[in-house]
PDB file of N, CA and C in Angstrom:
ATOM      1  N   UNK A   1     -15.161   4.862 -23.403  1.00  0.00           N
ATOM      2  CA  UNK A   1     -14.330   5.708 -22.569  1.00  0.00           C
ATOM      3  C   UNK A   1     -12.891   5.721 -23.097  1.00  0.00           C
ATOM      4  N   UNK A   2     -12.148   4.650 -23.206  1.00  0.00           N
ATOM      5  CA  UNK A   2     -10.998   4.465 -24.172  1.00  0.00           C
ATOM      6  C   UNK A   2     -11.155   5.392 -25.534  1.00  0.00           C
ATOM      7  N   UNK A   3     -11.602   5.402 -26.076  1.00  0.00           N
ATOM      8  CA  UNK A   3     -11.726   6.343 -27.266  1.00  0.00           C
ATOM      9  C   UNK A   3     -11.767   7.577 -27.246  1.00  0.00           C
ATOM     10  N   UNK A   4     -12.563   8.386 -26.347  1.00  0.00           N
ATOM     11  CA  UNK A   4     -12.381   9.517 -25.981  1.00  0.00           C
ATOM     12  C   UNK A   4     -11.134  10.042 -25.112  1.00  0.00           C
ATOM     13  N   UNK A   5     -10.290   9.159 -24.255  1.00  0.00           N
ATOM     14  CA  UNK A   5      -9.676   9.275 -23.790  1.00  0.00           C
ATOM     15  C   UNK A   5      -8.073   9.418 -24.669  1.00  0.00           C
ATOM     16  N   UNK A   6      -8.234   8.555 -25.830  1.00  0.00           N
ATOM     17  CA  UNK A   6      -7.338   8.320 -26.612  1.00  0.00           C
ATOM     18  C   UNK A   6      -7.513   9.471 -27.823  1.00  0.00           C
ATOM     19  N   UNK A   7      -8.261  10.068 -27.541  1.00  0.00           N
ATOM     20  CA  UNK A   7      -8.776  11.074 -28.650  1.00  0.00           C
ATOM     21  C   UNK A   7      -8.367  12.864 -27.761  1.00  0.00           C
ATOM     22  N   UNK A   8      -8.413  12.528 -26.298  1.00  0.00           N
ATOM     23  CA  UNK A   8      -8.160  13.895 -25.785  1.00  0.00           C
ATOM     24  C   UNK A   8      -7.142  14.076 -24.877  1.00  0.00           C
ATOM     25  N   UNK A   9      -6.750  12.731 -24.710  1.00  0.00           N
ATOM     26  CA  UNK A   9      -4.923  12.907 -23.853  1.00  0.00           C
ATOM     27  C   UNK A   9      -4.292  14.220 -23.922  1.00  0.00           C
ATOM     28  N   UNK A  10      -3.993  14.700 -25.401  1.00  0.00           N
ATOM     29  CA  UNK A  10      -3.271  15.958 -25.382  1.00  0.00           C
ATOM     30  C   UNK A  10      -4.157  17.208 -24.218  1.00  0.00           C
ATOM     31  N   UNK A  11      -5.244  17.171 -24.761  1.00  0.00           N
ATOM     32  CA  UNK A  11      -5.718  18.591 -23.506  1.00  0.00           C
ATOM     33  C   UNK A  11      -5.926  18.111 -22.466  1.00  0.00           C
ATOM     34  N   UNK A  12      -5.907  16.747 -21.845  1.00  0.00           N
ATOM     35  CA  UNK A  12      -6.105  16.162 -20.257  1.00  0.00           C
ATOM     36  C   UNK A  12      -4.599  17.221 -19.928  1.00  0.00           C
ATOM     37  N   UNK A  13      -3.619  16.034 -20.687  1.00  0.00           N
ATOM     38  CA  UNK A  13      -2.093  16.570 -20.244  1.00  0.00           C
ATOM     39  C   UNK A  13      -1.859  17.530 -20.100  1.00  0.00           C
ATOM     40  N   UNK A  14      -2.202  18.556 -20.907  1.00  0.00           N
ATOM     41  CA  UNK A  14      -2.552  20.080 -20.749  1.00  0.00           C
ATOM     42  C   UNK A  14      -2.827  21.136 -19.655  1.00  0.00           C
ATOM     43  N   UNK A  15      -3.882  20.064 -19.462  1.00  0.00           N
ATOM     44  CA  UNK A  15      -4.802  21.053 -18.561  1.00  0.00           C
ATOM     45  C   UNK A  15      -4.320  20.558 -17.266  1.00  0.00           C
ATOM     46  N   UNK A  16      -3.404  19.632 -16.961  1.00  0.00           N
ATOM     47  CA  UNK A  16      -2.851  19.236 -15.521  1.00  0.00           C
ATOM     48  C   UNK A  16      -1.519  19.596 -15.752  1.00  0.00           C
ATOM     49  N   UNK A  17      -0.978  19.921 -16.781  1.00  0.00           N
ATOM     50  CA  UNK A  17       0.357  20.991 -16.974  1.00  0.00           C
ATOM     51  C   UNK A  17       0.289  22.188 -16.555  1.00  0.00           C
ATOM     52  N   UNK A  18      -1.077  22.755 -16.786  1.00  0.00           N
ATOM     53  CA  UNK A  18      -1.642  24.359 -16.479  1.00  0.00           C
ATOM     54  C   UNK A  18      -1.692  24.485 -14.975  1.00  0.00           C
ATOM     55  N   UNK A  19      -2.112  23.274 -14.337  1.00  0.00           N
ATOM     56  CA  UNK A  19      -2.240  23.062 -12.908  1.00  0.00           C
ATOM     57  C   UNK A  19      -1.285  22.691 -12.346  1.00  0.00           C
ATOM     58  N   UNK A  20      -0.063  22.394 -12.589  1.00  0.00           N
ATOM     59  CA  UNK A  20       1.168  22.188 -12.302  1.00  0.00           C
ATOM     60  C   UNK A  20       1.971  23.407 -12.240  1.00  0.00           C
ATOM     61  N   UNK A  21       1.752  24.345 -13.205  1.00  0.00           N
ATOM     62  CA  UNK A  21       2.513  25.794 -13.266  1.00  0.00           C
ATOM     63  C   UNK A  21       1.566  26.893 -12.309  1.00  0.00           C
ATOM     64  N   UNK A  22       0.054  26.500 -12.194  1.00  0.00           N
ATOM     65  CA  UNK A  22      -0.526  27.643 -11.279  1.00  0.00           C
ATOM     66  C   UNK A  22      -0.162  27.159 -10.009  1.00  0.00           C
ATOM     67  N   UNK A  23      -0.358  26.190  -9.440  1.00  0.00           N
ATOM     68  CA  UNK A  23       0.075  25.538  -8.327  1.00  0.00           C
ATOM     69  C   UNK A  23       1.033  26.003  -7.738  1.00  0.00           C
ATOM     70  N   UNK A  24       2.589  25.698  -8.764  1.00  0.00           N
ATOM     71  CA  UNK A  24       3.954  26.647  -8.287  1.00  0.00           C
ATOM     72  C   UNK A  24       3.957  28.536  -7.677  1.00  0.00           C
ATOM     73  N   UNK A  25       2.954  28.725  -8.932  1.00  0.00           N
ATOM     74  CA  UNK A  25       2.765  30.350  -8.984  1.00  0.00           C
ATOM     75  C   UNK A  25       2.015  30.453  -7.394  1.00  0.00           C
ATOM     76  N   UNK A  26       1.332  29.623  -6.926  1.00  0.00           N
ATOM     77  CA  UNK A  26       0.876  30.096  -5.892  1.00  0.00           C
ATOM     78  C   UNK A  26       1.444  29.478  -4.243  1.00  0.00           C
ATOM     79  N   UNK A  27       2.459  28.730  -4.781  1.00  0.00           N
ATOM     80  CA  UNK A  27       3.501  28.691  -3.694  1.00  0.00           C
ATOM     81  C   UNK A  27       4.672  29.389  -3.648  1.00  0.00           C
ATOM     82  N   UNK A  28       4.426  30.530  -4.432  1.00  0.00           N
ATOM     83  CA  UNK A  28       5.379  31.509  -4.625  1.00  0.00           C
ATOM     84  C   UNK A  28       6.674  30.844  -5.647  1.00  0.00           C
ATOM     85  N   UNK A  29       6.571  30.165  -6.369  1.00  0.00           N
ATOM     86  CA  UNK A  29       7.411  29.890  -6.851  1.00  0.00           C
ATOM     87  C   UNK A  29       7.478  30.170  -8.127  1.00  0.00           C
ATOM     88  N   UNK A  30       7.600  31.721  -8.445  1.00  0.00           N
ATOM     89  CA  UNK A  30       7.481  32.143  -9.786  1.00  0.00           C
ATOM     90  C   UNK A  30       8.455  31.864 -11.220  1.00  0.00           C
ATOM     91  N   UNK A  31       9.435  31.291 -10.664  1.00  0.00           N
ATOM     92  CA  UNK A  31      10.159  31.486 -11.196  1.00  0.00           C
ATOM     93  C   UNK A  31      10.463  29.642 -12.135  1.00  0.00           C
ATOM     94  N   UNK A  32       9.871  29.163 -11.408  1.00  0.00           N
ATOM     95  CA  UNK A  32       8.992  27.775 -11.764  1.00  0.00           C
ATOM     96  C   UNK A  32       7.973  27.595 -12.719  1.00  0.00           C
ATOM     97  N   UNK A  33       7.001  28.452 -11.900  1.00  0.00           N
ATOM     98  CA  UNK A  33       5.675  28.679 -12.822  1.00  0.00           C
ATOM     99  C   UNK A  33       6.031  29.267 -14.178  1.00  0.00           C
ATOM    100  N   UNK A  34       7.034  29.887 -14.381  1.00  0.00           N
ATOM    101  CA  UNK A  34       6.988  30.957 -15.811  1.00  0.00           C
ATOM    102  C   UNK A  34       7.518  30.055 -16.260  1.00  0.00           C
ATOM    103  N   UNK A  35       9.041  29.086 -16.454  1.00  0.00           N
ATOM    104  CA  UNK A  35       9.195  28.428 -17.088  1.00  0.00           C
ATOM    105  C   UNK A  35       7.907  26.928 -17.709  1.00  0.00           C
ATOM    106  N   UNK A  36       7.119  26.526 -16.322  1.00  0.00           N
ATOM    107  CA  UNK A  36       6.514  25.203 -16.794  1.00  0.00           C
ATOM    108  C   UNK A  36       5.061  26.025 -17.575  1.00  0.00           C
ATOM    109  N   UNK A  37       5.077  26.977 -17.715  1.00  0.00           N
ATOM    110  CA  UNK A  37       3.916  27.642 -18.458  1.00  0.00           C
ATOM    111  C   UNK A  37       3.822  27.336 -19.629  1.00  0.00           C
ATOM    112  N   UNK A  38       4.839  27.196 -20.257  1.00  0.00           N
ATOM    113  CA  UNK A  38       5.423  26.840 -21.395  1.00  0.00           C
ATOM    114  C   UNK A  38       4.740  25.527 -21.765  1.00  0.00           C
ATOM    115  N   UNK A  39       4.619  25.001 -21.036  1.00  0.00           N
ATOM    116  CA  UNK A  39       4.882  22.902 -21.372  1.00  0.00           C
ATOM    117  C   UNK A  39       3.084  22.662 -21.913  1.00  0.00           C
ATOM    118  N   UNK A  40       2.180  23.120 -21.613  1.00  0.00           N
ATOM    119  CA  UNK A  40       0.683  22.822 -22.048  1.00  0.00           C
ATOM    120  C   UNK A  40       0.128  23.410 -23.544  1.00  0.00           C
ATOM    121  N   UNK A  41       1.124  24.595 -24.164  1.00  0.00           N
ATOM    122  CA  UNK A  41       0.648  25.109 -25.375  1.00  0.00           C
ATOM    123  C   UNK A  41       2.317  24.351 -26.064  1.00  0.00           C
ATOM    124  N   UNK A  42       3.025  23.946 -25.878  1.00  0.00           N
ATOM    125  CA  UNK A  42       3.993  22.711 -26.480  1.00  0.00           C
ATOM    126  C   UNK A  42       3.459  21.491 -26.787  1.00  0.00           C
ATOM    127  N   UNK A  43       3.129  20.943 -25.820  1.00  0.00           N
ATOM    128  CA  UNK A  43       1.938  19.781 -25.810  1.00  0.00           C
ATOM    129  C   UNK A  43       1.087  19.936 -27.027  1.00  0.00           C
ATOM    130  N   UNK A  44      -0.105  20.907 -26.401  1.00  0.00           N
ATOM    131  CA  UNK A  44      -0.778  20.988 -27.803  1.00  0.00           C
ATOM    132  C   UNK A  44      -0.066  21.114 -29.104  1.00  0.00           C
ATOM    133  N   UNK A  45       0.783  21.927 -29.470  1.00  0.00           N
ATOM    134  CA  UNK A  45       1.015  21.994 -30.728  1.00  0.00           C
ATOM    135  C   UNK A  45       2.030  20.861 -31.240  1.00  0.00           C
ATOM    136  N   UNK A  46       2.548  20.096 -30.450  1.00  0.00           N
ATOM    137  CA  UNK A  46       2.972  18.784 -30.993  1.00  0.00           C
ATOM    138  C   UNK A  46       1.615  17.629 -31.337  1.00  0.00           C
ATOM    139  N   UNK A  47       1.080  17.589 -30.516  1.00  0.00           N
ATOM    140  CA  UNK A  47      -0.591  16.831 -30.061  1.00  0.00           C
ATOM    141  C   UNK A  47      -1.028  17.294 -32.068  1.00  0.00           C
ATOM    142  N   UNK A  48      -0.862  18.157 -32.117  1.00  0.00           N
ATOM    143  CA  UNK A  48      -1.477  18.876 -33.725  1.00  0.00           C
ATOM    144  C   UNK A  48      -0.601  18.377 -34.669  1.00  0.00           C
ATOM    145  N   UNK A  49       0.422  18.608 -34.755  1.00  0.00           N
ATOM    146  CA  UNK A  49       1.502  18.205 -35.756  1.00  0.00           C
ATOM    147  C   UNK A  49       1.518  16.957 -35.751  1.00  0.00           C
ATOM    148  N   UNK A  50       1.560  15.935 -34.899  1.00  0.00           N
ATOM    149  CA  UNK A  50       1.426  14.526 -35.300  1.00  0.00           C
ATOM    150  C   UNK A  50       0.325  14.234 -35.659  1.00  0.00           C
ATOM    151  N   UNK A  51      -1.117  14.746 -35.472  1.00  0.00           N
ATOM    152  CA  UNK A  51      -2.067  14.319 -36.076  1.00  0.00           C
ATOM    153  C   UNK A  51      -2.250  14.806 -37.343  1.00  0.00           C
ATOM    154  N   UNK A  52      -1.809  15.775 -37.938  1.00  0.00           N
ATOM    155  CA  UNK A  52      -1.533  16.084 -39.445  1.00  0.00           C
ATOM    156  C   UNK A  52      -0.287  15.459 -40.194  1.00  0.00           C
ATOM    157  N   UNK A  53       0.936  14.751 -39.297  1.00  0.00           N
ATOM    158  CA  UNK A  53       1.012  13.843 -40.119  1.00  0.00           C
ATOM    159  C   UNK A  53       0.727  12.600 -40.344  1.00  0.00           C
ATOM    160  N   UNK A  54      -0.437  12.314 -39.381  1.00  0.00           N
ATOM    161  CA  UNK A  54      -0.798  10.511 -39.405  1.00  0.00           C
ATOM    162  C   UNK A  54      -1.433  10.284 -40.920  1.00  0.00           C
ATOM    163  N   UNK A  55      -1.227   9.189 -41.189  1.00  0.00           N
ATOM    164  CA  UNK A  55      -1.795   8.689 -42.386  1.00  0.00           C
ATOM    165  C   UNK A  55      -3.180   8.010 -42.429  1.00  0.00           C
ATOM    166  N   UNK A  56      -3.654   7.967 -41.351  1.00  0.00           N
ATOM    167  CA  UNK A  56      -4.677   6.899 -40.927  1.00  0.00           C
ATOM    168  C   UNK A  56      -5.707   7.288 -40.173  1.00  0.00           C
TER     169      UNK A  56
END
């Protein structure tokens, strides 16, 4: 379980970032939601870039 977990952190974090910005959007708080929309495809593409530069 550790291994997989340590292997998919980036899209857990993700995908409860995504649920953090729909959440807002549906307490009317659009103006919330559009900015934290942002934060789950950031995630990923850092999540990517450090694993292309690990050495190991």
């Amino acid at each position: 379980m550790k291994h997989i977990i340590l292997k998919w952190y980036p899209v857990i974090l993700a995908f409860l970032m995504l649920l953090y910005s729909v959440g807002y959007g549906m307490m009317g708080m659009t103006e919330e939601a559009q900015y934290s929309a942002h934060w789950p495809g950031t995630i990923l593409l850092f999540a990517i870039a450090i694993r292309q530069r690990r050495t190991t």
